[in-house]
Protein backbone atom coordinates (compact mmCIF):
# COMPACT_ATOMS: atom_id res chain seq x y z
CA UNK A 1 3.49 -23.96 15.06
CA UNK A 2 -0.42 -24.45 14.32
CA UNK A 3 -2.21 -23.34 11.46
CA UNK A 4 -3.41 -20.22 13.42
CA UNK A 5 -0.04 -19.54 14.49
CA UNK A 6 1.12 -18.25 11.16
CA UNK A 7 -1.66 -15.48 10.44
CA UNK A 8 -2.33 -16.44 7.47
CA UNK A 9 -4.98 -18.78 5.72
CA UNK A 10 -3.11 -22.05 5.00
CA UNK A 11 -4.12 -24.53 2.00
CA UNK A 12 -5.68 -27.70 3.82
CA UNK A 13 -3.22 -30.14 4.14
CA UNK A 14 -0.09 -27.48 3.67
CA UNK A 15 2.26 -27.21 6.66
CA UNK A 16 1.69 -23.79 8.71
CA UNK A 17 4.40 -22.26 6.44
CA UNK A 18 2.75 -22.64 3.40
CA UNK A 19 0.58 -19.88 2.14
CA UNK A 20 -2.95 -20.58 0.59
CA UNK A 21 -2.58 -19.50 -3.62
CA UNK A 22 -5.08 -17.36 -4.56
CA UNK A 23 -4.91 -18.42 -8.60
CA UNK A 24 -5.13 -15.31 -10.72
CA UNK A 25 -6.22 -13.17 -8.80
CA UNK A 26 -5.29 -9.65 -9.49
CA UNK A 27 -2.85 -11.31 -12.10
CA UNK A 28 -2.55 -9.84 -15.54
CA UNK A 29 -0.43 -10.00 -18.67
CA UNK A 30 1.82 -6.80 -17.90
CA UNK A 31 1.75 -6.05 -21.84
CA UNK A 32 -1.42 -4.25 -21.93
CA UNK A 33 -0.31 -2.06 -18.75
CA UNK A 34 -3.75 -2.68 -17.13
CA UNK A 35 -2.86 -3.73 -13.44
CA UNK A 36 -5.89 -5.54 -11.45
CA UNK A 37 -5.93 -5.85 -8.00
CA UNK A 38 -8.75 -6.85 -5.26
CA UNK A 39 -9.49 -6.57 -1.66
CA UNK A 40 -9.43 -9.33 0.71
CA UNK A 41 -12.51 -10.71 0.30
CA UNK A 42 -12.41 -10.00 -3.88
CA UNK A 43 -15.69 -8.29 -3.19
CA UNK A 44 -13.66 -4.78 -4.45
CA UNK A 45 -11.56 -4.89 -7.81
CA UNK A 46 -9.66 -1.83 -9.07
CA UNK A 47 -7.41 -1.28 -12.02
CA UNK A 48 -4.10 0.42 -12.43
CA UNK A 49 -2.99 1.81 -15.63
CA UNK A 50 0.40 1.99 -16.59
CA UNK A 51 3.23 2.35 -13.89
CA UNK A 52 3.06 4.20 -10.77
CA UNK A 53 4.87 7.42 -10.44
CA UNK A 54 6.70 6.32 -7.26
CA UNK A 55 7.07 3.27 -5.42
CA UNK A 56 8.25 3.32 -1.41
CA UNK A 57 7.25 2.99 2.39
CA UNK A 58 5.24 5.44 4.76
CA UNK A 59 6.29 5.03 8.43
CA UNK A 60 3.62 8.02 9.32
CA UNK A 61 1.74 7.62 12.46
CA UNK A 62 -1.44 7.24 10.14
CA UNK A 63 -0.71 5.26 8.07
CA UNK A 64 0.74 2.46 10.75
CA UNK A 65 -2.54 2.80 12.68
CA UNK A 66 -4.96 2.39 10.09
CA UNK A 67 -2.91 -0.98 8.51
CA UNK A 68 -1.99 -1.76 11.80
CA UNK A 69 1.27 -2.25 10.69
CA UNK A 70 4.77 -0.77 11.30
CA UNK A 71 5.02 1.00 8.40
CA UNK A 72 2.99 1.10 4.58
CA UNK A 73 4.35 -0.17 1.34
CA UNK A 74 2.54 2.24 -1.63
CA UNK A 75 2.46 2.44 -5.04
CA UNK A 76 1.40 6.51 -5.96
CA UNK A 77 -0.41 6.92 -9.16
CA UNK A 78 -1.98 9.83 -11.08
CA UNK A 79 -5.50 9.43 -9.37
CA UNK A 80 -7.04 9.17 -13.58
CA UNK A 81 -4.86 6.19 -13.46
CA UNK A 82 -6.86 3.99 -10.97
CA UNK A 83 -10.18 3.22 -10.89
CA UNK A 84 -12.89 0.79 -9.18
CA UNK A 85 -14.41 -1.87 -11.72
CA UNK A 86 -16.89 -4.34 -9.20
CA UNK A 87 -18.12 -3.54 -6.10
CA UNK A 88 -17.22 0.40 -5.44
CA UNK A 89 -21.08 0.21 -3.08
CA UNK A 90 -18.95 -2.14 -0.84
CA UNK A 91 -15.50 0.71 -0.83
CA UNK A 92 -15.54 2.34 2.59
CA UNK A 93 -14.13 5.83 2.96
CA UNK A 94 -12.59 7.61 5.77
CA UNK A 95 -11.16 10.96 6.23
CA UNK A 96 -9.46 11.55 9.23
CA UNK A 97 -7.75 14.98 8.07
CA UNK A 98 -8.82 16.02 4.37
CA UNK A 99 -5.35 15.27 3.24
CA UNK A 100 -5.59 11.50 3.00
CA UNK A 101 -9.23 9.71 1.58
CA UNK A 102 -8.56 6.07 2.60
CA UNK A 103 -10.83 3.02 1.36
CA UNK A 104 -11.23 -0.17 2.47
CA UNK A 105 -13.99 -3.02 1.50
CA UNK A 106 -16.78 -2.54 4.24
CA UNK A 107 -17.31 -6.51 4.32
CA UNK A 108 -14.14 -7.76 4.82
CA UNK A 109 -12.25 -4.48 6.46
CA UNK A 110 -9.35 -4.97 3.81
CA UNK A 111 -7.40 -1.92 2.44
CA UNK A 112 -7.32 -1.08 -0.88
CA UNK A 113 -5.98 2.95 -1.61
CA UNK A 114 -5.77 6.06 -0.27
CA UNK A 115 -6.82 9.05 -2.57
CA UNK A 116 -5.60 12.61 -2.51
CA UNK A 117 -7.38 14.80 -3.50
CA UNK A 118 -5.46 17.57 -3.14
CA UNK A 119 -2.90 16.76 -4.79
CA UNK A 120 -4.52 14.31 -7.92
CA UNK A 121 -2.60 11.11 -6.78
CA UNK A 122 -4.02 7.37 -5.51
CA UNK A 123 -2.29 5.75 -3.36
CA UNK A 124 -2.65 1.84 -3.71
CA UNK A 125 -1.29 -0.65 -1.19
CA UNK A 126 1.60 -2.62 -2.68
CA UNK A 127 0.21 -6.01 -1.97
CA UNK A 128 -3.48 -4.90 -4.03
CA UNK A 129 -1.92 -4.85 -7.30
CA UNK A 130 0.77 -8.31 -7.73
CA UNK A 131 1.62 -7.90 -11.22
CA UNK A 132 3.24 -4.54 -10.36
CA UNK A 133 6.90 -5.66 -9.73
CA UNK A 134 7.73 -3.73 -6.23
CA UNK A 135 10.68 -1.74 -6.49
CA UNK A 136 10.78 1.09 -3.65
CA UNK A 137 12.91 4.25 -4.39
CA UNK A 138 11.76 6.16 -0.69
CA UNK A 139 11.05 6.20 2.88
CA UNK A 140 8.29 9.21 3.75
CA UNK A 141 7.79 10.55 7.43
CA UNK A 142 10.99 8.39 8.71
CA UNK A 143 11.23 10.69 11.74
CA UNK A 144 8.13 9.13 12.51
CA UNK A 145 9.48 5.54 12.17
CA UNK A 146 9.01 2.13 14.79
CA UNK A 147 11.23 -0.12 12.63
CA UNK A 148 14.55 1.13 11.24
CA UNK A 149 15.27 0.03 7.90
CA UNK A 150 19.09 -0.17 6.56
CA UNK A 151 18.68 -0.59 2.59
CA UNK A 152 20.39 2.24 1.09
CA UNK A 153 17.05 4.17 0.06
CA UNK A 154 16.68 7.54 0.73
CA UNK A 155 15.25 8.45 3.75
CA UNK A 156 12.41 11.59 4.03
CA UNK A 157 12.04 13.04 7.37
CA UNK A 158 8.33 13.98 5.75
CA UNK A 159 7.80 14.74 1.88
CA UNK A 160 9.63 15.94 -1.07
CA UNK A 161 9.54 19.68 -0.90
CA UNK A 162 7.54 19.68 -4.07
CA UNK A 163 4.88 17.72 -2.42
CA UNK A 164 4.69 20.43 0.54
CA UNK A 165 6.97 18.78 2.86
CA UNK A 166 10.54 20.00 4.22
CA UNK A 167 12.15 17.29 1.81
CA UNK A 168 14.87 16.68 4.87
CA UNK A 169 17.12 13.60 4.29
CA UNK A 170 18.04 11.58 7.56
CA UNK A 171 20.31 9.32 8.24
CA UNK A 172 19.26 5.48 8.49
CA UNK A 173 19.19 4.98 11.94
CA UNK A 174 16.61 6.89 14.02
CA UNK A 175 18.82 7.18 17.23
CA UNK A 176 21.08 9.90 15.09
CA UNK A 177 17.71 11.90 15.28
């Protein structure tokens, strides 16, 4: 396998499995609760306070199409919680249905959060904040799912009820549905 092969950018003289580091970035001491996190590029840097309120995947039919990927891995926080510290001219919104504000760095296209408004919570993208240790507790909108996952979680055929959703468990396997 080449170096373009593996989709990701490799360290010069690495093999095609080895990942480029990135140093510190988004790194902090996870004693002062202050999470950092940047976009792709590092053009946009937010900051997470304290620990998220929940911790899981979205399979939604959103969510896969705007990461292009077959499902999202979130961290929710209270939206005071989160905020932009360098280069909120370059954070690109978009709307699709007034539910869901997501933003991305306009030069290099990389996700960062989803706001909701409605409902006071930010949404970051797991892999934007590294020193937040990843430890999922739920699958939302798993009737809407591409890649069955078997690992015990709970699985949400939309939301909680006390988010406005049916709060429907299902089993793991989508056939059974």
């Amino acid at each position: 396998m080449d170096d373009m092969a593996t989709g990701c950018d490799v360290a010069p003289g690495a093999s095609a499995g080895t990942v480029a580091s990135t140093g510190d970035v988004g790194q902090t001491a996870a004693s002062d609760g202050l999470h950092r996190g940047r976009c792709f590029c590092g053009t946009v840097e937010i900051e997470a306070k304290g620990t998220p309120l929940e911790m899981g995947y979205c399979h939604c039919s959103s969510c896969r199409s705007f990461t292009g990927a077959p499902l999202n891995a979130f961290t929710l926080w209270k939206a005071e919680q989160v905020r932009v510290v360098r280069g909120e001219e370059h954070l690109g919104h978009f709307n699709k249905t007034g539910m869901s504000d997501r933003q991305f760095c306009t030069k290099c296209g990389g996700n960062v959060m989803t706001g909701h408004p409605g409902l006071g919570f930010t949404d970051v993208f797991a892999a934007i904040l590294p020193s937040v240790k990843f430890e999922p507790s739920v699958h939302l909108n798993y009737a809407d799912t591409v890649l069955p996952i078997h690992d015990g979680l709970p699985k949400l055929r939309d939301f909680p009820a006390h988010a406005g959703g049916s709060g429907e468990l299902l089993p793991e396997d989508p056939q059974l549905f």
